[in-house]
PDB file of N, CA and C in Angstrom:
ATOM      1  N   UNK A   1      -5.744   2.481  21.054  1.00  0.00           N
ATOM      2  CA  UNK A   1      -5.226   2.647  19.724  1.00  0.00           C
ATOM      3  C   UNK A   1      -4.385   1.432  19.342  1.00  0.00           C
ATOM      4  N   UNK A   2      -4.618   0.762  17.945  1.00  0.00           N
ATOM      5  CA  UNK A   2      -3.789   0.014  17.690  1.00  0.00           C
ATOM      6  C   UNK A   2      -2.290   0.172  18.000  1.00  0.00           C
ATOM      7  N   UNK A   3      -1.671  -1.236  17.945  1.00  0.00           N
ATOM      8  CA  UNK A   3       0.086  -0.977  18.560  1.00  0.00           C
ATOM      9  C   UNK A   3       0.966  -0.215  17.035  1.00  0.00           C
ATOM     10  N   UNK A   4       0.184  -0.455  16.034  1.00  0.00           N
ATOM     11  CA  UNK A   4       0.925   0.005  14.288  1.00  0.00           C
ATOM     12  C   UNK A   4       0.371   1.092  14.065  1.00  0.00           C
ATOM     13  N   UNK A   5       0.208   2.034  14.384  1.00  0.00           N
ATOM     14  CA  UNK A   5      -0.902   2.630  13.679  1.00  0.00           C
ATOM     15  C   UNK A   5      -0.777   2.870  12.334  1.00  0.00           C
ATOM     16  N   UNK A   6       0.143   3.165  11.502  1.00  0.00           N
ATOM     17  CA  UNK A   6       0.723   3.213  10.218  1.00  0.00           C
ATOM     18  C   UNK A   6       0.038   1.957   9.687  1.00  0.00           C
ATOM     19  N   UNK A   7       0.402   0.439  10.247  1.00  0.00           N
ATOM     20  CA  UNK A   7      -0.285  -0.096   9.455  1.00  0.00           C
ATOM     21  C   UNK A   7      -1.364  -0.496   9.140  1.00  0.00           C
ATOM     22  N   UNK A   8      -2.476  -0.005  10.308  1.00  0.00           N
ATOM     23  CA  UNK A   8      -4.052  -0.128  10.379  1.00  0.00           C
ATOM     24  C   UNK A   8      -4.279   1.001   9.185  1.00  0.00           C
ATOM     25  N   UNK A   9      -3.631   2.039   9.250  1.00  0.00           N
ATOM     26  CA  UNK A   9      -4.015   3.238   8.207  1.00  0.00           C
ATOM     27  C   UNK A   9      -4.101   2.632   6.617  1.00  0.00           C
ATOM     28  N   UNK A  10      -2.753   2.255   6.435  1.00  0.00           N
ATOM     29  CA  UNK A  10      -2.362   1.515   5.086  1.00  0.00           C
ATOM     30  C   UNK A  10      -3.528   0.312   4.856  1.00  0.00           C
ATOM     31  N   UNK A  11      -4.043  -0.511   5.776  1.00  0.00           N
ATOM     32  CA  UNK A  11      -4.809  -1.572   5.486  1.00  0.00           C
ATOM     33  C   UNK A  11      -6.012  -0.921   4.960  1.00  0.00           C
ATOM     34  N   UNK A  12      -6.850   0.127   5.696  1.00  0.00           N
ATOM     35  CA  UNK A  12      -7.747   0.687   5.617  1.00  0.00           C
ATOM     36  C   UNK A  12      -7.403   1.689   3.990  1.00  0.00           C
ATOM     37  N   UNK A  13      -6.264   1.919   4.004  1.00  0.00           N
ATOM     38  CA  UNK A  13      -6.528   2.793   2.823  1.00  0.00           C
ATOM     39  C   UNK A  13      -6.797   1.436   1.797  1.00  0.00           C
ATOM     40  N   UNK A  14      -5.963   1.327   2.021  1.00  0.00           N
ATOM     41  CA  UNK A  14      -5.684  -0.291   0.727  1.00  0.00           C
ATOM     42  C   UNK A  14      -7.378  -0.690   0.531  1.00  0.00           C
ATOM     43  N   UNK A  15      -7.895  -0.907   1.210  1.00  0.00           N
ATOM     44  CA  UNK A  15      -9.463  -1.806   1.681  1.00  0.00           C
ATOM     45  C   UNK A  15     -10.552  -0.739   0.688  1.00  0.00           C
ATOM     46  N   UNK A  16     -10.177   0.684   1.205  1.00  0.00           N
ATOM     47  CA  UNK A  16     -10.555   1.467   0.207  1.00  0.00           C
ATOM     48  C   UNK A  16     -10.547   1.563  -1.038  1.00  0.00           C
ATOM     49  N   UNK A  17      -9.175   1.728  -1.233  1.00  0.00           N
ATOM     50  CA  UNK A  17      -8.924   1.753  -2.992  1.00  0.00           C
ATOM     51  C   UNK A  17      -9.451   0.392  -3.736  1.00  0.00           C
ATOM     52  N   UNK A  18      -9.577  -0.490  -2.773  1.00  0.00           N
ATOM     53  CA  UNK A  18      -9.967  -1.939  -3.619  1.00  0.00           C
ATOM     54  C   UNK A  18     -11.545  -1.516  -4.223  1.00  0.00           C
ATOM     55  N   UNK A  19     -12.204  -0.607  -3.679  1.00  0.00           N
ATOM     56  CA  UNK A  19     -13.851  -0.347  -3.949  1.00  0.00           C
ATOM     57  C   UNK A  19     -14.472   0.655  -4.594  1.00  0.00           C
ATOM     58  N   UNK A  20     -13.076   1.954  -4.457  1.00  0.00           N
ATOM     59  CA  UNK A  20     -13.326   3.137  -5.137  1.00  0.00           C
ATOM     60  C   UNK A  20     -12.060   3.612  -5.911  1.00  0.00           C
ATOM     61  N   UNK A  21     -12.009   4.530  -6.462  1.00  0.00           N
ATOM     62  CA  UNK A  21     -10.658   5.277  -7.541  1.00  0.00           C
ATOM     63  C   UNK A  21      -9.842   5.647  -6.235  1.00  0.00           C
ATOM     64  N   UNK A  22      -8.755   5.513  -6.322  1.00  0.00           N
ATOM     65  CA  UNK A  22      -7.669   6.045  -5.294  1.00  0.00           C
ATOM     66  C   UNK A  22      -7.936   7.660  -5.304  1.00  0.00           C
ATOM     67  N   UNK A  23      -8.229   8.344  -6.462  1.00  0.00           N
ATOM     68  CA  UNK A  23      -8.524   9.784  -6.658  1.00  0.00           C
ATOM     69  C   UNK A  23      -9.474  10.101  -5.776  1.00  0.00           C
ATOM     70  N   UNK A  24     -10.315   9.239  -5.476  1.00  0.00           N
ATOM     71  CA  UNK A  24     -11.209   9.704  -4.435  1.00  0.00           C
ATOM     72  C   UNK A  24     -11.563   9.502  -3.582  1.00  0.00           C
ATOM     73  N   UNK A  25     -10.312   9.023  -2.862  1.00  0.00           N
ATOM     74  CA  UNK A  25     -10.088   8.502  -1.288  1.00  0.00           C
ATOM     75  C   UNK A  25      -9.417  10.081  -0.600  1.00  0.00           C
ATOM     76  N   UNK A  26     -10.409  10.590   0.480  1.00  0.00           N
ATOM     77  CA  UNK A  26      -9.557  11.376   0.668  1.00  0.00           C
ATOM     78  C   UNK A  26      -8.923  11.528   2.374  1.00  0.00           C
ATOM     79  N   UNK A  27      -8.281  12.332   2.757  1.00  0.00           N
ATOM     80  CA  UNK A  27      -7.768  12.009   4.351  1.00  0.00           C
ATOM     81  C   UNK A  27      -9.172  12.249   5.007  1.00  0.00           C
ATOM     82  N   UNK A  28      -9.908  12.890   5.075  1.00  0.00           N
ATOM     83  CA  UNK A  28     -11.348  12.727   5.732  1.00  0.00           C
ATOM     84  C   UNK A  28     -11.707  11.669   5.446  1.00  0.00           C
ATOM     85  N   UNK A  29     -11.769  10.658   4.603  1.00  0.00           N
ATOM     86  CA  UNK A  29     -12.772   9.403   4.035  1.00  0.00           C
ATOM     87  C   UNK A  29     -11.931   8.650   5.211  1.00  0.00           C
ATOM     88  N   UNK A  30     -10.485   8.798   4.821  1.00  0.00           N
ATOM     89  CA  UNK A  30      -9.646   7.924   5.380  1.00  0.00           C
ATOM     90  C   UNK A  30      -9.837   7.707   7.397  1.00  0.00           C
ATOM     91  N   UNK A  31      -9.529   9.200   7.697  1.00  0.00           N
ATOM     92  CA  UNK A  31      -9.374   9.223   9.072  1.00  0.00           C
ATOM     93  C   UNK A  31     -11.148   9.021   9.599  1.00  0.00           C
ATOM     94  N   UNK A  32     -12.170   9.190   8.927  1.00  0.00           N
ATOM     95  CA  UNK A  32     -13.151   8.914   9.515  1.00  0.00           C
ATOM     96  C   UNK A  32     -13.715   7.216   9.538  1.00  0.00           C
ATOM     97  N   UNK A  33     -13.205   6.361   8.688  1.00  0.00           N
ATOM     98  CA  UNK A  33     -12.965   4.984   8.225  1.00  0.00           C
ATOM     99  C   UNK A  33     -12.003   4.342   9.284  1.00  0.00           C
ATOM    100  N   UNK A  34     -11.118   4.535   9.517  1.00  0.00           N
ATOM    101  CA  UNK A  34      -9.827   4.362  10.721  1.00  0.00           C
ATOM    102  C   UNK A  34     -10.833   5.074  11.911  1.00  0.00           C
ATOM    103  N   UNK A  35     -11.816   5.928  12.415  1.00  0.00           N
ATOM    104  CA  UNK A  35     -11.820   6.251  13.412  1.00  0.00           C
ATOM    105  C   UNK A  35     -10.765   7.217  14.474  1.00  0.00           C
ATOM    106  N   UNK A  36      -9.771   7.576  13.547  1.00  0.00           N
ATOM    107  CA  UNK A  36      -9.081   8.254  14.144  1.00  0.00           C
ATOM    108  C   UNK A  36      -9.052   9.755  13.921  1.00  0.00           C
ATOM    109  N   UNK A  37      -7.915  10.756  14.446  1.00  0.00           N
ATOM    110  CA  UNK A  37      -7.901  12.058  14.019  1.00  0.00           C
ATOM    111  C   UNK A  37      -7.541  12.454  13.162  1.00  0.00           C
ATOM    112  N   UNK A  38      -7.739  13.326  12.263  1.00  0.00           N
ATOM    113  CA  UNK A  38      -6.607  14.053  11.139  1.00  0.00           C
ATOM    114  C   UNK A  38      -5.189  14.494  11.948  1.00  0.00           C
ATOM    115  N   UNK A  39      -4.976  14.856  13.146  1.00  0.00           N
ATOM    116  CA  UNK A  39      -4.253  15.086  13.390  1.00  0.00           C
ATOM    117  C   UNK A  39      -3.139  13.932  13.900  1.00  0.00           C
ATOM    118  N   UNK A  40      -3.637  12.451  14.266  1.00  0.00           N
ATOM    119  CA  UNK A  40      -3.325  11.140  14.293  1.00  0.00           C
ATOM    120  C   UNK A  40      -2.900  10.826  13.053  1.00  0.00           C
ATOM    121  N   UNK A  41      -3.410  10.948  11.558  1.00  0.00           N
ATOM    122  CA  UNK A  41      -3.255  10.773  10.403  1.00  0.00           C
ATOM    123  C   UNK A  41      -1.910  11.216   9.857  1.00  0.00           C
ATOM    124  N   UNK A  42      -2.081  12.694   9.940  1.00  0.00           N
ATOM    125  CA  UNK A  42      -0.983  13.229   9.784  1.00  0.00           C
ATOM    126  C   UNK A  42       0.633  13.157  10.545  1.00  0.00           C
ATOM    127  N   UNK A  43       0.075  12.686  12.211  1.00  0.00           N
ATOM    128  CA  UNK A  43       1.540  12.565  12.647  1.00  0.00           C
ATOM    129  C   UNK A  43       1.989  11.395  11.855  1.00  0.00           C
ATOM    130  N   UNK A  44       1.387  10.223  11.417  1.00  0.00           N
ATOM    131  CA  UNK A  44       1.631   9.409  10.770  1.00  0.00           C
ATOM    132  C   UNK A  44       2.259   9.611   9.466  1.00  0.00           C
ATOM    133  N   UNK A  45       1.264  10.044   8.768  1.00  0.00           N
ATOM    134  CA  UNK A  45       1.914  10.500   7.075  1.00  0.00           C
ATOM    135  C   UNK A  45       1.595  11.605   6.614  1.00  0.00           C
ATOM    136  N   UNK A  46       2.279  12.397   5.679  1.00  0.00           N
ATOM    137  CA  UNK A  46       1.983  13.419   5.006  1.00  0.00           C
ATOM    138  C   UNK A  46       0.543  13.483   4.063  1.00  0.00           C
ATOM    139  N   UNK A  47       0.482  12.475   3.714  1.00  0.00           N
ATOM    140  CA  UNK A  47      -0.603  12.536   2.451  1.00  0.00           C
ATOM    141  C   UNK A  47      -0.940  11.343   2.035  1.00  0.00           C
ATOM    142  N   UNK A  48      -2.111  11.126   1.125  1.00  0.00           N
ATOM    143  CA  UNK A  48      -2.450   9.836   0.764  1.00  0.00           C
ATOM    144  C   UNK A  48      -1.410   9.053   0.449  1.00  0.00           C
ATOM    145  N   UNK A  49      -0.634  10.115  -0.804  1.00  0.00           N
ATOM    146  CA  UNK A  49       0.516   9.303  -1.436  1.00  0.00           C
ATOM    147  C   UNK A  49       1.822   8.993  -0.658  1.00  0.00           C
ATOM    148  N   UNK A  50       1.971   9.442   0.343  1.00  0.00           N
ATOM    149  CA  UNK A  50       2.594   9.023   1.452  1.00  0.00           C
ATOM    150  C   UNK A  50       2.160   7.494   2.023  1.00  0.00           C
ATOM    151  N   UNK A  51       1.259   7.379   2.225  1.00  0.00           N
ATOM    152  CA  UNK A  51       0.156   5.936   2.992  1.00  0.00           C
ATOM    153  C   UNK A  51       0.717   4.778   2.142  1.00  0.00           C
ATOM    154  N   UNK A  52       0.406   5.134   0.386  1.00  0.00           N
ATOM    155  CA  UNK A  52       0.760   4.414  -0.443  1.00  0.00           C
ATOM    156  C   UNK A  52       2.034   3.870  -0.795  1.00  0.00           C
ATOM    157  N   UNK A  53       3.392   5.087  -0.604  1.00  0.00           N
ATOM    158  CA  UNK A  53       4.427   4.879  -0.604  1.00  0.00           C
ATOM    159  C   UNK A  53       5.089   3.943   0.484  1.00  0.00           C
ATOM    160  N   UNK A  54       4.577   4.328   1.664  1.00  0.00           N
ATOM    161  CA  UNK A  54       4.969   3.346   3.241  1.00  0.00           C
ATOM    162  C   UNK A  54       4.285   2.518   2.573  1.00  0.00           C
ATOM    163  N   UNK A  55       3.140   1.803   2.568  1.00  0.00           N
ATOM    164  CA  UNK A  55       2.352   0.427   2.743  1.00  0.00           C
ATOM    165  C   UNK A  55       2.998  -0.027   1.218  1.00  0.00           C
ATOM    166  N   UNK A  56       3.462   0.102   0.266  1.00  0.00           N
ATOM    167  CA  UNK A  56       4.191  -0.787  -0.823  1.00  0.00           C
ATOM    168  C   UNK A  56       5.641  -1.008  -0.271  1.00  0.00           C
ATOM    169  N   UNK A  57       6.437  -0.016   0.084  1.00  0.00           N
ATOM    170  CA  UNK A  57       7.799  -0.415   0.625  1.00  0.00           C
ATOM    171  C   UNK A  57       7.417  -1.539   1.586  1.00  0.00           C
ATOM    172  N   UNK A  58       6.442  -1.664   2.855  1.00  0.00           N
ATOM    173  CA  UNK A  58       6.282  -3.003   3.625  1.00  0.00           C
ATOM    174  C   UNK A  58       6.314  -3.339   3.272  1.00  0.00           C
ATOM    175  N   UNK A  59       5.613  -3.781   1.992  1.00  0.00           N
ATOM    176  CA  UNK A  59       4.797  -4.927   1.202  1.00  0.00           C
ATOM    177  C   UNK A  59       6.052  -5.716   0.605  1.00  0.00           C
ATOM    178  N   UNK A  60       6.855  -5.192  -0.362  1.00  0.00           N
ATOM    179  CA  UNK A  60       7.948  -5.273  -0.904  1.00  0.00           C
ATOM    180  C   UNK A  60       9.200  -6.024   0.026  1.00  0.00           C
ATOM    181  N   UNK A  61       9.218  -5.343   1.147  1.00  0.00           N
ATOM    182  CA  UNK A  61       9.866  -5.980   2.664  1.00  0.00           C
ATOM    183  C   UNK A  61       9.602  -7.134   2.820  1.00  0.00           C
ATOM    184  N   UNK A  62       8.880  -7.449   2.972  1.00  0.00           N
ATOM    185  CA  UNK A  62       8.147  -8.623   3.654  1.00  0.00           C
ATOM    186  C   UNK A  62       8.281  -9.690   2.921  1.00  0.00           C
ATOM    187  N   UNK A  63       8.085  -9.345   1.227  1.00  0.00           N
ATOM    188  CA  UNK A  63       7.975 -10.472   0.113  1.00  0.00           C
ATOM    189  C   UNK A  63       9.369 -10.640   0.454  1.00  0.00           C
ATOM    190  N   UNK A  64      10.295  -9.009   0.551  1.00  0.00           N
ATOM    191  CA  UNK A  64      11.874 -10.015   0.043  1.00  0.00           C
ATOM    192  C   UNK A  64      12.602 -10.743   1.396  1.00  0.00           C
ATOM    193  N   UNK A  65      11.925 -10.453   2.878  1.00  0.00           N
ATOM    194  CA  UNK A  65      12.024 -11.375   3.654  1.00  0.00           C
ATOM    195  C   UNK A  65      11.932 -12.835   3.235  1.00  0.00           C
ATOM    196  N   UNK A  66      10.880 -13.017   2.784  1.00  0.00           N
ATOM    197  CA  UNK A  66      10.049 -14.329   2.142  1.00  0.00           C
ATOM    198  C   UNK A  66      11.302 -14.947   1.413  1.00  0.00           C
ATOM    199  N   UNK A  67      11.653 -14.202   0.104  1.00  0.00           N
ATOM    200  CA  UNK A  67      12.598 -14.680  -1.119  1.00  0.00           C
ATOM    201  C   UNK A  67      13.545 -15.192  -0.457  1.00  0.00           C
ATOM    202  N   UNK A  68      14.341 -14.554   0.598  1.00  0.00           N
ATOM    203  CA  UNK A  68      15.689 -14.655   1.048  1.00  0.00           C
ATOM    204  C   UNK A  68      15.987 -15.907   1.987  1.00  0.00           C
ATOM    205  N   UNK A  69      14.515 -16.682   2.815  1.00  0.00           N
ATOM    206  CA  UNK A  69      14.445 -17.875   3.196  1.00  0.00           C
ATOM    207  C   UNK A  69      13.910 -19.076   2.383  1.00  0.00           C
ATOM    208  N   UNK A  70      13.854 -18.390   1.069  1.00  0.00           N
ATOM    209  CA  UNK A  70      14.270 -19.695   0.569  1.00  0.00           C
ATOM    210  C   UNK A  70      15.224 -20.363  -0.238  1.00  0.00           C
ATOM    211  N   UNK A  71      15.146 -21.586  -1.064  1.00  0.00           N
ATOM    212  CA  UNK A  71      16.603 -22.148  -1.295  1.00  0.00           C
ATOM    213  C   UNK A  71      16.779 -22.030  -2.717  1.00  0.00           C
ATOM    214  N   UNK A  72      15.898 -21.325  -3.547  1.00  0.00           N
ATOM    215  CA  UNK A  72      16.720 -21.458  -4.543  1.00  0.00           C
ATOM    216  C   UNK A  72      16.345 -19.989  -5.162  1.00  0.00           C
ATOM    217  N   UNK A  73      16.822 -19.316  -6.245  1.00  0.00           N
ATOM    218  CA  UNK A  73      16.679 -18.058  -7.027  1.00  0.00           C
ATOM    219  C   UNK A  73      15.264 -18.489  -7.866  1.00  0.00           C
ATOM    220  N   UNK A  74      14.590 -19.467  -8.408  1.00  0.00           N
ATOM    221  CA  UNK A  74      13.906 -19.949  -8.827  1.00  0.00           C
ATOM    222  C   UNK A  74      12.501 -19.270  -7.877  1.00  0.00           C
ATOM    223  N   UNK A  75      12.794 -20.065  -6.600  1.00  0.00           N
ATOM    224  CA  UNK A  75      12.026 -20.125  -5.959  1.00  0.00           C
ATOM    225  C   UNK A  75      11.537 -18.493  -5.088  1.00  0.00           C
ATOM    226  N   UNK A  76      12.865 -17.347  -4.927  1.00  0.00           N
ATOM    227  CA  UNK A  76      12.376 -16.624  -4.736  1.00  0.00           C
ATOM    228  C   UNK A  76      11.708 -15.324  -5.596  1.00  0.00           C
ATOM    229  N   UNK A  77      12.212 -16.126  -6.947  1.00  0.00           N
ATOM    230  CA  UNK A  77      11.401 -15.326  -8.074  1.00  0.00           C
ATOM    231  C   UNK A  77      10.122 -15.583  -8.244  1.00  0.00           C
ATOM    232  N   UNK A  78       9.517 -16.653  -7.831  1.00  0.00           N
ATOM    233  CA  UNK A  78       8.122 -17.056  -7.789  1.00  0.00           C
ATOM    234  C   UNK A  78       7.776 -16.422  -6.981  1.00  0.00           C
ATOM    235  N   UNK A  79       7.964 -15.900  -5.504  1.00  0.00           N
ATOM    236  CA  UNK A  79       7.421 -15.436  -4.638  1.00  0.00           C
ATOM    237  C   UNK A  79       7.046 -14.064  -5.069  1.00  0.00           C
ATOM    238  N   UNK A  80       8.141 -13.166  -5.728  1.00  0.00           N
ATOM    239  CA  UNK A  80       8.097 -12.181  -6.008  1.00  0.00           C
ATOM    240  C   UNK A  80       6.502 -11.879  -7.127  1.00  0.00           C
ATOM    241  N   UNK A  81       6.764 -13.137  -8.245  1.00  0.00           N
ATOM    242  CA  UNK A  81       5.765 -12.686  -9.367  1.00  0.00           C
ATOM    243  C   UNK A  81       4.459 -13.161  -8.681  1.00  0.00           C
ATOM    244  N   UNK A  82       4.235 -14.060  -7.744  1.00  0.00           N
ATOM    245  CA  UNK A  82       3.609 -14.696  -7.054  1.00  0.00           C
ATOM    246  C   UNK A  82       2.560 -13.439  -6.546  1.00  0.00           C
ATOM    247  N   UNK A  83       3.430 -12.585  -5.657  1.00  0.00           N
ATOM    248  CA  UNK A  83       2.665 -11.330  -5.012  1.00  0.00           C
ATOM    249  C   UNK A  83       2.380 -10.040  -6.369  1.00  0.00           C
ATOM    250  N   UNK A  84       2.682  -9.898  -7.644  1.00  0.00           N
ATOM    251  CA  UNK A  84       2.655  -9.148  -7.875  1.00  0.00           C
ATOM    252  C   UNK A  84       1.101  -9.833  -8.622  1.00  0.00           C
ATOM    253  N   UNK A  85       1.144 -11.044  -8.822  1.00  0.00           N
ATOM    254  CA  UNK A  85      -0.126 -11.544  -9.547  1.00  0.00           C
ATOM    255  C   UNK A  85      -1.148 -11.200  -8.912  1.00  0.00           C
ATOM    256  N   UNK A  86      -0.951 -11.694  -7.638  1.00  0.00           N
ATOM    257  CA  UNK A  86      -2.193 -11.549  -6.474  1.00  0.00           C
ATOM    258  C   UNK A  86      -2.406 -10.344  -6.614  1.00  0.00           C
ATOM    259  N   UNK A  87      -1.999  -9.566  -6.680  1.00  0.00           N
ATOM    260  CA  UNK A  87      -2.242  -7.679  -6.731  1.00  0.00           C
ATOM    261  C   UNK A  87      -2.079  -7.284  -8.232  1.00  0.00           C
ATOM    262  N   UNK A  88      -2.396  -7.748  -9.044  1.00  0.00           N
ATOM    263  CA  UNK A  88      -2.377  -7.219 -10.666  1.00  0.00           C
ATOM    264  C   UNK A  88      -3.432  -5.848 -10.694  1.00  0.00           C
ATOM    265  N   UNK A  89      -4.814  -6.481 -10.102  1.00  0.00           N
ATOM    266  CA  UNK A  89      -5.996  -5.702 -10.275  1.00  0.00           C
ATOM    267  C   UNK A  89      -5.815  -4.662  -9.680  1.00  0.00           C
ATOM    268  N   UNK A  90      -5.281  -4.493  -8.161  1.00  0.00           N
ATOM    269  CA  UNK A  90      -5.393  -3.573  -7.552  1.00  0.00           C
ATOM    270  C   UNK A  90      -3.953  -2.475  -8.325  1.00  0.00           C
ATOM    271  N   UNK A  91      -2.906  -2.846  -8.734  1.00  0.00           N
ATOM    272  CA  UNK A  91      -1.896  -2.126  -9.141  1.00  0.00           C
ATOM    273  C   UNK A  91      -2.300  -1.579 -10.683  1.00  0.00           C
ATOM    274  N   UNK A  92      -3.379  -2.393 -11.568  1.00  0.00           N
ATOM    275  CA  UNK A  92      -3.655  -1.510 -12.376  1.00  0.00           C
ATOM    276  C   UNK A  92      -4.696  -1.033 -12.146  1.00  0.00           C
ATOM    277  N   UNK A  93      -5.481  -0.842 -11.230  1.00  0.00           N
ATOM    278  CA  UNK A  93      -6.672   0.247 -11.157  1.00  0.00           C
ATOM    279  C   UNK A  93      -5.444   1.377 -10.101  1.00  0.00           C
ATOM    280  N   UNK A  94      -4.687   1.294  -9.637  1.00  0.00           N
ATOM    281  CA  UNK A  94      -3.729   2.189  -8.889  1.00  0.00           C
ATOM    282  C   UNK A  94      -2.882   3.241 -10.451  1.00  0.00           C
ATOM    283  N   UNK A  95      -2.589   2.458 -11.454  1.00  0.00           N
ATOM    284  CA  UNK A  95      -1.959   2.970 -12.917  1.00  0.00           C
ATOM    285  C   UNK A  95      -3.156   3.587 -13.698  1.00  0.00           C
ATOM    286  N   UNK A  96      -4.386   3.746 -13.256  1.00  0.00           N
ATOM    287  CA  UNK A  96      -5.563   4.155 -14.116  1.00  0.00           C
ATOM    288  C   UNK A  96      -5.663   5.520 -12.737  1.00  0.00           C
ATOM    289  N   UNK A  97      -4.987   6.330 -12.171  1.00  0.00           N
ATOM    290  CA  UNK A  97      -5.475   7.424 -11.632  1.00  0.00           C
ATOM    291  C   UNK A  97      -4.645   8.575 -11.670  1.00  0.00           C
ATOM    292  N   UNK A  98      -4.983   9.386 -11.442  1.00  0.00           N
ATOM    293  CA  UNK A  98      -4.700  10.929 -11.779  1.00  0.00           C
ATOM    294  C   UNK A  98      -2.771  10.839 -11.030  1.00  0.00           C
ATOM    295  N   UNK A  99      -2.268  10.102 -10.611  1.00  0.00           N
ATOM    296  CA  UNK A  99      -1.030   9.951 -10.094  1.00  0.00           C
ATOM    297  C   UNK A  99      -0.156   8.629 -10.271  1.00  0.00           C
ATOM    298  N   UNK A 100      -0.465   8.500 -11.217  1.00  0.00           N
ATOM    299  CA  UNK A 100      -0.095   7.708 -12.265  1.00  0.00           C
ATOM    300  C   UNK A 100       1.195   7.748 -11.862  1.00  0.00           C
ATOM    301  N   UNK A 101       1.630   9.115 -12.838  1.00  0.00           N
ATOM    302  CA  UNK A 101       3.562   8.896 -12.143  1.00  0.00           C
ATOM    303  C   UNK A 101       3.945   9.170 -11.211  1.00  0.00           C
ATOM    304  N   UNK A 102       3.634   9.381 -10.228  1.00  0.00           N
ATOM    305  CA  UNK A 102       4.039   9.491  -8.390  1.00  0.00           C
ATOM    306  C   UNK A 102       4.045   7.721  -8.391  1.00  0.00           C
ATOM    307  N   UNK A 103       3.375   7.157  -8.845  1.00  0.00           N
ATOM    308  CA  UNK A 103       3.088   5.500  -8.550  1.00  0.00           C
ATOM    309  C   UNK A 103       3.900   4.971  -9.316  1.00  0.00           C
ATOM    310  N   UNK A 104       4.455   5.348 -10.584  1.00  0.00           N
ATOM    311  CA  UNK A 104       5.080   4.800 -11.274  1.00  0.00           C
ATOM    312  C   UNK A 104       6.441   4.886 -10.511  1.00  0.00           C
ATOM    313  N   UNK A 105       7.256   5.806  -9.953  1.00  0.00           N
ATOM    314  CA  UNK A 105       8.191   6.091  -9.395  1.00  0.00           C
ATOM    315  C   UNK A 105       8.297   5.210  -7.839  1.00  0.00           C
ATOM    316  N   UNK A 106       7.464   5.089  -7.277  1.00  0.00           N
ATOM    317  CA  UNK A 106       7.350   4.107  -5.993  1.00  0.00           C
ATOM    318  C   UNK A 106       7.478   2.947  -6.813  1.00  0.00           C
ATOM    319  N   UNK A 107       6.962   2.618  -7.382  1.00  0.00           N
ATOM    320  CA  UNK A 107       7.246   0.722  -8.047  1.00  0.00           C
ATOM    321  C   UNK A 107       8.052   1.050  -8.594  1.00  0.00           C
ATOM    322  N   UNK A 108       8.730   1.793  -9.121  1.00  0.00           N
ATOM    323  CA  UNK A 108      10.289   1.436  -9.934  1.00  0.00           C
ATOM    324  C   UNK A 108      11.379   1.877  -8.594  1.00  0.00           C
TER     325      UNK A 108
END
């Protein structure tokens, strides 16, 4: 088993939603895609929107790791709009699904 498992899950969901509606990703699509158990799934996370909530807080982590080594406010504001560009598509096909405001509330 991977050493993350949380974050093989999140990659795999993510990899998903890039191809289909997040609405119709479901923990079977998921845990049979990962190769793992539902019951592996679940010690992990509660629910899809769980997967989604962990794998954006990393995401968010990581960028403001990024911001904070560098030298100017300039520069870590680029990083920030930087990652949100790269992910425009995927965050508005994420704002086009039935959980709309569960998502809206994780990004704010």
């Amino acid at each position: 088993m991977p050493a993350n498992m949380k974050a093989m899950i999140a990659e795999t969901f993510f990899s998903m939603a890039r191809g289909k509606s997040m609405d119709k990703i479901t923990v079977t699509d998921l845990v049979e895609r990962c190769k793992i158990s539902r019951q592996t799934f679940y010690y992990h996370f509660k629910d899809i929107m769980d997967v989604l909530e962990w794998a954006m807080e990393e995401t968010v982590g990581r960028t403001l790791e990024r911001s904070l080594k560098v030298g100017s406010d300039q520069e870590a504001m680029e990083i920030f709009v930087s990652m949100m560009l790269e992910n425009r598509d995927f965050i508005r096909h994420l704002l086009h699904s039935q959980h709309r405001e569960q998502i809206e509330r994780i990004i704010f």
